[in-house]
N, C-alpha and C. Protein backbone atom coordinates (compact mmCIF):
# COMPACT_ATOMS: atom_id res chain seq x y z
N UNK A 1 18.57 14.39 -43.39
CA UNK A 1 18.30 14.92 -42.08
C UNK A 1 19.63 15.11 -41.35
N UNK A 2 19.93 16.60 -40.78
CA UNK A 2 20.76 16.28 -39.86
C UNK A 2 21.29 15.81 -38.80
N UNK A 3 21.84 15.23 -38.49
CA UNK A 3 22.45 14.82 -37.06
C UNK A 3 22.57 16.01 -35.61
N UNK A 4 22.03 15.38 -34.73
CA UNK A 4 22.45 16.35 -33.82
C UNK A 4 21.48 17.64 -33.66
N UNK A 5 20.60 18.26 -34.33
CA UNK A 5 19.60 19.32 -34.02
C UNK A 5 18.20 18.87 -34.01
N UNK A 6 17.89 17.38 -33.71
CA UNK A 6 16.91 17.25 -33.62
C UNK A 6 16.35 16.76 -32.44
N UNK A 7 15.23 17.35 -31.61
CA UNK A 7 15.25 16.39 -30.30
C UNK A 7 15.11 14.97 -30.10
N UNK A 8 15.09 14.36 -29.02
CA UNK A 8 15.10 13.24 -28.91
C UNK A 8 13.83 12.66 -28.88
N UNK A 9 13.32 11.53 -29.58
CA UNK A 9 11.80 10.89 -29.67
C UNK A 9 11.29 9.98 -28.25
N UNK A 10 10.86 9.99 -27.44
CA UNK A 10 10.90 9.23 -25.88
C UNK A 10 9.75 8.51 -26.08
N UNK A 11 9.08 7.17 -25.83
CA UNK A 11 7.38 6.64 -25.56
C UNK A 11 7.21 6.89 -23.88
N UNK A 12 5.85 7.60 -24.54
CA UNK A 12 5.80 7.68 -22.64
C UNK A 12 4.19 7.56 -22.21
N UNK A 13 3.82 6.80 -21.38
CA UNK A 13 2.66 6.16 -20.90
C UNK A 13 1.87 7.50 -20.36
N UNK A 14 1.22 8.16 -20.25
CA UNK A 14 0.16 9.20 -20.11
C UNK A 14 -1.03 8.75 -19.14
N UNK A 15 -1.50 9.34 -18.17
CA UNK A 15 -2.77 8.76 -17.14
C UNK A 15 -3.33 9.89 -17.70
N UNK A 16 -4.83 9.64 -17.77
CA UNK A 16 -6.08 10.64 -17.96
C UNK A 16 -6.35 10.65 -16.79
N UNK A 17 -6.46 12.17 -16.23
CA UNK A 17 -6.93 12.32 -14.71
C UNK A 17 -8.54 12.32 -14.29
N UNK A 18 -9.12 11.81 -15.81
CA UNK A 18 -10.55 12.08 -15.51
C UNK A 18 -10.97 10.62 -15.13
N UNK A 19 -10.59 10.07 -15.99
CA UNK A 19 -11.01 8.27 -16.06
C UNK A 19 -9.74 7.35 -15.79
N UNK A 20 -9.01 7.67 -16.12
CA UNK A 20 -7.81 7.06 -15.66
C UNK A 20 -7.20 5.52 -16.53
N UNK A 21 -7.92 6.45 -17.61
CA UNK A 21 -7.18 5.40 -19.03
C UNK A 21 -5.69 5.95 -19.24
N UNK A 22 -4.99 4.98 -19.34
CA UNK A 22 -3.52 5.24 -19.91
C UNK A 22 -3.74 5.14 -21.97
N UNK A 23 -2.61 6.12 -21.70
CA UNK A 23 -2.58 6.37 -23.22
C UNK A 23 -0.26 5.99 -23.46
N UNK A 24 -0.42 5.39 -24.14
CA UNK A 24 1.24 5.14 -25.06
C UNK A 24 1.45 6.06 -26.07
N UNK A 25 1.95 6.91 -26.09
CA UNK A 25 2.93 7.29 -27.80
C UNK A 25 4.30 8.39 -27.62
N UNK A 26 4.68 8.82 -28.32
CA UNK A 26 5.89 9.35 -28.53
C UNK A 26 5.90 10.91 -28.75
N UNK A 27 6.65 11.31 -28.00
CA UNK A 27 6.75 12.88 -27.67
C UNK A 27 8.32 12.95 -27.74
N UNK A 28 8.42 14.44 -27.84
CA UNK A 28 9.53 15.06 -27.41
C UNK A 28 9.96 15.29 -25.79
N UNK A 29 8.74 15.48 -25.10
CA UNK A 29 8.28 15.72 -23.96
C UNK A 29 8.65 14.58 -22.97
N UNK A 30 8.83 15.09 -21.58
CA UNK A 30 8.83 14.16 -20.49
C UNK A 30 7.82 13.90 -20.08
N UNK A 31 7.45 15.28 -19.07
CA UNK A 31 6.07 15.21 -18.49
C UNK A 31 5.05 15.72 -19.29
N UNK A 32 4.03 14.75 -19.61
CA UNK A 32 2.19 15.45 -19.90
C UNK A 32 1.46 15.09 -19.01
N UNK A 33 0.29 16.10 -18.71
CA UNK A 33 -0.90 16.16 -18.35
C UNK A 33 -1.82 15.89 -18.72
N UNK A 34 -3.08 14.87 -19.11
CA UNK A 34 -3.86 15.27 -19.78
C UNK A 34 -5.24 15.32 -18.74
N UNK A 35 -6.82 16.36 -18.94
CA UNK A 35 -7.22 16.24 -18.01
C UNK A 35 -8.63 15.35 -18.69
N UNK A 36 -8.76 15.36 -19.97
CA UNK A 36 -9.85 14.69 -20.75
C UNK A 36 -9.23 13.81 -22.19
N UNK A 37 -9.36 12.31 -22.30
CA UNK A 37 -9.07 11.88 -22.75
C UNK A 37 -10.14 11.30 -23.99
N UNK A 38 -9.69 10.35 -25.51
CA UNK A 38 -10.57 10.09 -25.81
C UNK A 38 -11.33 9.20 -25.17
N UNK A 39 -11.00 8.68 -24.51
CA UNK A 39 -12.43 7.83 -23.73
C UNK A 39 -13.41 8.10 -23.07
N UNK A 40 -12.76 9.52 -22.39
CA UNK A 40 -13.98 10.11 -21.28
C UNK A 40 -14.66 11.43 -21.80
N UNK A 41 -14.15 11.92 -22.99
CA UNK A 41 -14.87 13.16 -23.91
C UNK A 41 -16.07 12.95 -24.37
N UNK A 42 -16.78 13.73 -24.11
CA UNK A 42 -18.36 13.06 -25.09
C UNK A 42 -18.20 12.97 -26.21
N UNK A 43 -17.23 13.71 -27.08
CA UNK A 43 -17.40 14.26 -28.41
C UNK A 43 -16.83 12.51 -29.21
N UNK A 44 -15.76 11.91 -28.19
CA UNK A 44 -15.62 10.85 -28.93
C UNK A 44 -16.00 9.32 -28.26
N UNK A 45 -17.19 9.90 -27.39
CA UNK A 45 -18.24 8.67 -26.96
C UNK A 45 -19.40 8.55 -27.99
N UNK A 46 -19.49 9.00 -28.79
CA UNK A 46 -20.72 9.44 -29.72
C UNK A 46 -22.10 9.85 -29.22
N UNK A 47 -21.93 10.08 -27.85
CA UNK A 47 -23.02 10.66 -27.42
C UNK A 47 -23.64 12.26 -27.55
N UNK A 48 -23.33 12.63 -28.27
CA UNK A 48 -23.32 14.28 -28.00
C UNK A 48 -23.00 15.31 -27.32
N UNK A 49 -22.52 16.32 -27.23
CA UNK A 49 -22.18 17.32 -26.40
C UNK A 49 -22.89 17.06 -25.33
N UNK A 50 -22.05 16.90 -24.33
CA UNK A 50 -22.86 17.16 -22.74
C UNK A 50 -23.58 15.98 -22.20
N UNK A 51 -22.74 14.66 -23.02
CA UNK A 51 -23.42 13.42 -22.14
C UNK A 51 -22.74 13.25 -21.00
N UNK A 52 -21.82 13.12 -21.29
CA UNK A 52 -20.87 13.47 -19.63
C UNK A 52 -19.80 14.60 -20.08
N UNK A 53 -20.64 15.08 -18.33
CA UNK A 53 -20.16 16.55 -18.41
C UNK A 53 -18.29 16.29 -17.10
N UNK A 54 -17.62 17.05 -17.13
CA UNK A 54 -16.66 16.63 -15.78
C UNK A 54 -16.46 18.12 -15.50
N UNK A 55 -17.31 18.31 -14.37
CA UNK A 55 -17.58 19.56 -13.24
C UNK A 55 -16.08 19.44 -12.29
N UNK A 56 -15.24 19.69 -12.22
CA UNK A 56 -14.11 19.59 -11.12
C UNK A 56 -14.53 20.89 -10.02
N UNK A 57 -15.22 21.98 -10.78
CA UNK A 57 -15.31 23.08 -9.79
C UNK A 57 -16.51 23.32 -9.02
N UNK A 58 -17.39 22.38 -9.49
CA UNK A 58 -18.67 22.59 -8.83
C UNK A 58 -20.09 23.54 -9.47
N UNK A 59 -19.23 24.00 -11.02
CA UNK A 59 -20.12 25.21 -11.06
C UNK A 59 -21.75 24.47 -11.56
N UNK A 60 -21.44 23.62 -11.72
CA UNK A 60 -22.94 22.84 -12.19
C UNK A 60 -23.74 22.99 -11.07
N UNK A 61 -23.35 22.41 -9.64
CA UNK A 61 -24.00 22.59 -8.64
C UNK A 61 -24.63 23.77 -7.90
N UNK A 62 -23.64 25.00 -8.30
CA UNK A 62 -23.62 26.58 -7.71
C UNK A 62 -24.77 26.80 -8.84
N UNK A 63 -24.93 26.53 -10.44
CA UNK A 63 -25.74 27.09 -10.86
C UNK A 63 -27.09 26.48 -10.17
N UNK A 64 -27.15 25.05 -10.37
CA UNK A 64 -28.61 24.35 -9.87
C UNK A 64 -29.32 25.35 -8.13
N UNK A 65 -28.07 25.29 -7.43
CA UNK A 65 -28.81 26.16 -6.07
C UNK A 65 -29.06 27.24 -6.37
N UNK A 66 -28.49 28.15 -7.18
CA UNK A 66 -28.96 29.22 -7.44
C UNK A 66 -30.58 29.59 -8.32
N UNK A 67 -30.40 28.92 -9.76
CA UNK A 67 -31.31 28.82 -10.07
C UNK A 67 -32.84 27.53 -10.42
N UNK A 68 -32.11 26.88 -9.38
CA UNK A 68 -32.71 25.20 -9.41
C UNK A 68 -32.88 24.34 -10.70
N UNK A 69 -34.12 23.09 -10.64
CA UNK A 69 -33.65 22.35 -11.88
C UNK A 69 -34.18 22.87 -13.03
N UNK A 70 -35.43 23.24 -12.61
CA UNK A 70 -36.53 23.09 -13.51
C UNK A 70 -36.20 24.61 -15.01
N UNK A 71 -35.12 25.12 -14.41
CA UNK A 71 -34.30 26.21 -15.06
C UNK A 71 -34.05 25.79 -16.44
N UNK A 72 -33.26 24.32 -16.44
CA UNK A 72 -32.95 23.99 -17.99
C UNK A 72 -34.16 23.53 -18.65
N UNK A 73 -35.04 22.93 -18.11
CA UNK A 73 -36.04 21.83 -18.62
C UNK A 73 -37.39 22.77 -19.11
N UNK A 74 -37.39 24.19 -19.19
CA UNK A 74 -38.58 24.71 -19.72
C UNK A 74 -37.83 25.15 -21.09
């Protein structure tokens, strides 16, 4: 391996902005974002798609007034 053309390896502590689990590991990177983590994803709660959903924009709510509940459930 050469010297000198490779970036530098940093550990850097990560907040999930959904749940607000910290995550540790090693990047090239300073700053990350993350906005769904494995803890707060359904896919790796084993609950299935869409056990928890994270609406930040509201559109869950805009659909329900628009077309109310009983919309999904027939």
């Amino acid at each position: 391996m050469k010297k000198g053309i490779h970036p530098e390896m940093k550990l850097v502590t990560v907040k999930c902005a959904s749940c607000g689990a910290e995550h540790t590991f090693w990047t090239t990177r300073e700053n990350i974002r993350i906005e769904v983590c494995s803890n707060c994803h359904p896919f790796y709660k084993g609950k299935g798609a869409g056990a928890i959903i994270v609406d930040t924009e509201g559109r869950i709510d805009k659909f329900r007034k628009k077309y109310g509940d009983n919309y999904l459930k027939s």
